[in-house]
Protein backbone atom coordinates (compact mmCIF):
# COMPACT_ATOMS: atom_id res chain seq x y z
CA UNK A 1 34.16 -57.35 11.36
CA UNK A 2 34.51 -59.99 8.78
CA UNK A 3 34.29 -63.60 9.11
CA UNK A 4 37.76 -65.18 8.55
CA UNK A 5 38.08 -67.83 5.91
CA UNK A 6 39.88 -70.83 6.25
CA UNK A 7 42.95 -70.45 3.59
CA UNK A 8 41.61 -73.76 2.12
CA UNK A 9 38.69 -72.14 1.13
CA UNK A 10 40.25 -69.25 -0.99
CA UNK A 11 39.40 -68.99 -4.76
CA UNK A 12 41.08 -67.44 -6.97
CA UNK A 13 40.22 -64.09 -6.34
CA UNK A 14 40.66 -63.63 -2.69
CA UNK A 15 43.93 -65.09 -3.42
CA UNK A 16 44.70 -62.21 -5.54
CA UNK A 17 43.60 -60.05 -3.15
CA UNK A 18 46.33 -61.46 -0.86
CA UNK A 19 48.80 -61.10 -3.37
CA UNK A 20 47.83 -57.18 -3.80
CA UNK A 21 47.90 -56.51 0.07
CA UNK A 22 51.60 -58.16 0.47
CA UNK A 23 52.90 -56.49 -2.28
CA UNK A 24 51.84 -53.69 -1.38
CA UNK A 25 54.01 -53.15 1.16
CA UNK A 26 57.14 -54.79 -0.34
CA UNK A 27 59.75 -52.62 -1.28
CA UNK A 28 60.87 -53.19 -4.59
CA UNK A 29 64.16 -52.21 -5.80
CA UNK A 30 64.51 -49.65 -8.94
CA UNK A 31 66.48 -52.84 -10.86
CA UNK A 32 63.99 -54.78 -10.75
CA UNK A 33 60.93 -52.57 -11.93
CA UNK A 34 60.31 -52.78 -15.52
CA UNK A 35 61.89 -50.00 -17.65
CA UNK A 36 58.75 -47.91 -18.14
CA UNK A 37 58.01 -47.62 -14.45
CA UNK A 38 62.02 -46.55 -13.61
CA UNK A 39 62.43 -42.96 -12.83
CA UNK A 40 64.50 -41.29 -15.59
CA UNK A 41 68.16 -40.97 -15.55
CA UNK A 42 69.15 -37.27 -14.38
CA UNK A 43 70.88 -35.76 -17.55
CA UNK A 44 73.77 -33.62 -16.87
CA UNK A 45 73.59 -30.89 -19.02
CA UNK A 46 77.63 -29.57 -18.59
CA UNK A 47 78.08 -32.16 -21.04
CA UNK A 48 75.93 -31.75 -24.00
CA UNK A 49 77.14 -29.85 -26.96
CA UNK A 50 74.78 -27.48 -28.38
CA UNK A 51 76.78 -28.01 -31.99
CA UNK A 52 75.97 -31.53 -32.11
CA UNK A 53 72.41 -32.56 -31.77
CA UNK A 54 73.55 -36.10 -31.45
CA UNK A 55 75.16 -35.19 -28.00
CA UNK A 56 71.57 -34.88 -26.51
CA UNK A 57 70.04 -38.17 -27.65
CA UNK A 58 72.61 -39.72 -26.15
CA UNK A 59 72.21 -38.36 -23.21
CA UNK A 60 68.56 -38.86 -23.33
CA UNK A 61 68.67 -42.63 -24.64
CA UNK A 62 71.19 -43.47 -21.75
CA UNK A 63 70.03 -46.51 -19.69
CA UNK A 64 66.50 -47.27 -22.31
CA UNK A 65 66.07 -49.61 -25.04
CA UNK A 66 66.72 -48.76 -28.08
CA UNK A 67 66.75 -50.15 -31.36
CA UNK A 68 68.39 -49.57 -35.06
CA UNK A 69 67.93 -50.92 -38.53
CA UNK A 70 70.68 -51.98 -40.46
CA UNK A 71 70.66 -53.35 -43.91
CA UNK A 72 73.30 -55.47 -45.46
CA UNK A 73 74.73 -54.49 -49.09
CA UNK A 74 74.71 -55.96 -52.25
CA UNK A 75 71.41 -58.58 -52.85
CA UNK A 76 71.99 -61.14 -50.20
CA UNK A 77 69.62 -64.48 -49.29
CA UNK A 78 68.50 -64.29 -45.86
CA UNK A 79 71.37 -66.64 -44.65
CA UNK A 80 74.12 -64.55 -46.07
CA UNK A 81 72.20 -61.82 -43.95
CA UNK A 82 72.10 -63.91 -40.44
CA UNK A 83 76.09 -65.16 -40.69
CA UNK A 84 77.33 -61.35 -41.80
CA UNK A 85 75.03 -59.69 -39.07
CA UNK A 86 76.28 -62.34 -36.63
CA UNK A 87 79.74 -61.44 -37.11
CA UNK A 88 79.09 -57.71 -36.90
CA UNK A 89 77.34 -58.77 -33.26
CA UNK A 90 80.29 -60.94 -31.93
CA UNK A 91 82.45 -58.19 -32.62
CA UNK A 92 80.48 -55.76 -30.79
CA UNK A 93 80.12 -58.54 -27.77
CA UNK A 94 83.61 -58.48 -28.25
CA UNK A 95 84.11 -54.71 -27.64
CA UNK A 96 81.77 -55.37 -24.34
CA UNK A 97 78.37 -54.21 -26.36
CA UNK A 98 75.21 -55.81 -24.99
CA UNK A 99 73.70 -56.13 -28.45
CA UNK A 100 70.65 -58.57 -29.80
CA UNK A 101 70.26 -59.12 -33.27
CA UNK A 102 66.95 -60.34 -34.95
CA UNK A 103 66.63 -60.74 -38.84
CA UNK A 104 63.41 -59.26 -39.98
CA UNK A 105 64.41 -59.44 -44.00
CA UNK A 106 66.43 -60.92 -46.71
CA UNK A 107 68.90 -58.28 -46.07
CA UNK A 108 67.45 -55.89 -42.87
CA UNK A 109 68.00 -56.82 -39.43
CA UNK A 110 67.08 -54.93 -36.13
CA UNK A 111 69.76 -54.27 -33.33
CA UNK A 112 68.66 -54.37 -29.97
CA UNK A 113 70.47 -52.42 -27.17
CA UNK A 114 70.14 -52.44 -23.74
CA UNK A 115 71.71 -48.98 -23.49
CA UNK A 116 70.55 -46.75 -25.94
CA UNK A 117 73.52 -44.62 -24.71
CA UNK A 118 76.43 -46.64 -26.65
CA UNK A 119 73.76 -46.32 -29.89
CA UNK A 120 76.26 -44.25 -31.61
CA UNK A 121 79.19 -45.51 -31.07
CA UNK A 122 77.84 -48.60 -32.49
CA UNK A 123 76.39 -46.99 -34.95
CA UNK A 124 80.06 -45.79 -36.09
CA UNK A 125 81.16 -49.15 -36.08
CA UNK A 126 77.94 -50.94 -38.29
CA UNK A 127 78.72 -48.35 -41.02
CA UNK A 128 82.42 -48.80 -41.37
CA UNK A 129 81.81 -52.48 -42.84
CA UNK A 130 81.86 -53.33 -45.66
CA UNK A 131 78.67 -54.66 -45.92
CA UNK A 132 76.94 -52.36 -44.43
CA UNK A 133 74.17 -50.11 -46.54
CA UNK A 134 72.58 -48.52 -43.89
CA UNK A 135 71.60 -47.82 -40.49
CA UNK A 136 68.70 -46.34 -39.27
CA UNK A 137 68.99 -45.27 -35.86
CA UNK A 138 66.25 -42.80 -34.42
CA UNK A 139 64.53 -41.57 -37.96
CA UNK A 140 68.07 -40.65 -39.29
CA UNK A 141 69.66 -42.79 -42.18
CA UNK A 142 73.55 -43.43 -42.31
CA UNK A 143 75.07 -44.58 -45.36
CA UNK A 144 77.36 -47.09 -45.29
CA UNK A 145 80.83 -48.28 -46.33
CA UNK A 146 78.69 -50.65 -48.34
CA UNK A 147 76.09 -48.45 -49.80
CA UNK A 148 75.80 -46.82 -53.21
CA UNK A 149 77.16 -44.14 -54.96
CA UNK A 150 73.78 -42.01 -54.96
CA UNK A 151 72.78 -43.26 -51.53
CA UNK A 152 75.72 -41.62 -49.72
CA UNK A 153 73.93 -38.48 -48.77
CA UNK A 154 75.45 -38.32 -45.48
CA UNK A 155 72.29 -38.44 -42.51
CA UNK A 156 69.52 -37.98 -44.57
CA UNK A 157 66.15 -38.16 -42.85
CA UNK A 158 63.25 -40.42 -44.44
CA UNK A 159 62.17 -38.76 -47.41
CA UNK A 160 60.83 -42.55 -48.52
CA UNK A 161 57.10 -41.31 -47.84
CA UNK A 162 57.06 -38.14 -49.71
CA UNK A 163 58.29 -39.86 -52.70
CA UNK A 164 56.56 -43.28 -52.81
CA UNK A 165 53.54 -41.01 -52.58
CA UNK A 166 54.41 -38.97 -56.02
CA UNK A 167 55.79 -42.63 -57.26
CA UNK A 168 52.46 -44.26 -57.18
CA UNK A 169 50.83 -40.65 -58.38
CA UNK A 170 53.09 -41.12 -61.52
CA UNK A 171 51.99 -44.57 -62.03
CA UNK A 172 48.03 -44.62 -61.43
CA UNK A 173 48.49 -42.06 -64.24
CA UNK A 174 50.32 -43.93 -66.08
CA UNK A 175 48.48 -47.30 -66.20
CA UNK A 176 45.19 -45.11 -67.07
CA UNK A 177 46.57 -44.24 -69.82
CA UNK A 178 47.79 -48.26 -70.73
CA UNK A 179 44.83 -49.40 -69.70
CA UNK A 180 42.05 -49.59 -72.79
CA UNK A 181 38.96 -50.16 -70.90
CA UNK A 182 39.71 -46.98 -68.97
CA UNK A 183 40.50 -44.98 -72.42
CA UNK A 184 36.84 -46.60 -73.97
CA UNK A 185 35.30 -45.28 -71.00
CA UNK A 186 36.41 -41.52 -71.31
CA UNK A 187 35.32 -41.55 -75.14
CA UNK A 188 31.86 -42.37 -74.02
């Protein structure tokens, strides 16, 4: 058997060990667990829709984190961005939304939802503004009320990386052929 310890001469570690051993046998409610370590919501599958795709994210978001990019119309400073995303977030507070908003760009900020359930809905709101460009909500682009003439391809998915790629393919091309030194070079 072990010699007990006085508890004033603990260090650090066998106080940890304590720690471990009592909370081990604490029950700990599911609230309170963080959201990675919470057993999954049970979908119900009566109530998806096999015509809209949409119908099982929500389902599958319900009760997680989620997040969505929205970008404000027009060239705005980084202020006009904060007080137009702020009023598209009291609104939604208004509506009973639990929405964060950070500003990650001159015009781009990031909505933050508690329930990635109600990510459509708000969705559906964000791109009936005025302002609005975009959103990007799970790899799928919305156009806005806000956005462009040749943008308004309605839920197109990020094509961005296929054509930067042949954009900078075009140009490394194109400066070789600019670019003197590279011209002298070939002659030789």
């Amino acid at each position: 058997p072990a010699k007990k310890k006085d508890i004033r001469d603990y260090n650090d570690a066998d106080m940890a060990r304590l720690l471990e051993q009592w909370e081990k046998d604490d029950d700990i409610e599911e609230g309170d667990l963080p959201e990675h370590k919470r057993p999954p919501a049970p979908i119900d599958f009566s109530k998806i829709d096999p015509g809209k795709p949409e119908s099982i994210l929500k389902l599958t978001k319900k009760g997680k984190t989620l997040m969505m990019f929205v970008t404000v119309s027009g060239n705005p400073t980084e202020k006009e961005t904060e007080e137009i995303t702020s009023l598209w977030q009291g609104s939604l507070f208004n509506a009973n939304y639990d929405v964060q908003r950070f500003i990650v760009g001159s015009n781009r900020a990031i909505f933050m939802l508690r329930d990635g359930g109600y990510a459509w809905e708000i969705k559906d709101f964000l791109v009936s503004q005025e302002r609005c460009a975009d959103v990007t909500l799970e790899g799928q682009v919305y156009p806005g009320k806000g956005a462009e003439e040749s943008e308004k391809v309605k839920n197109k998915t990020k094509p961005e990386k296929a054509k930067k790629k042949k954009d900078t393919d075009k140009k490394s091309n194109s400066v070789k052929e600019d670019n003197r030194a590279t011209k002298q070079r070939e002659d030789l």
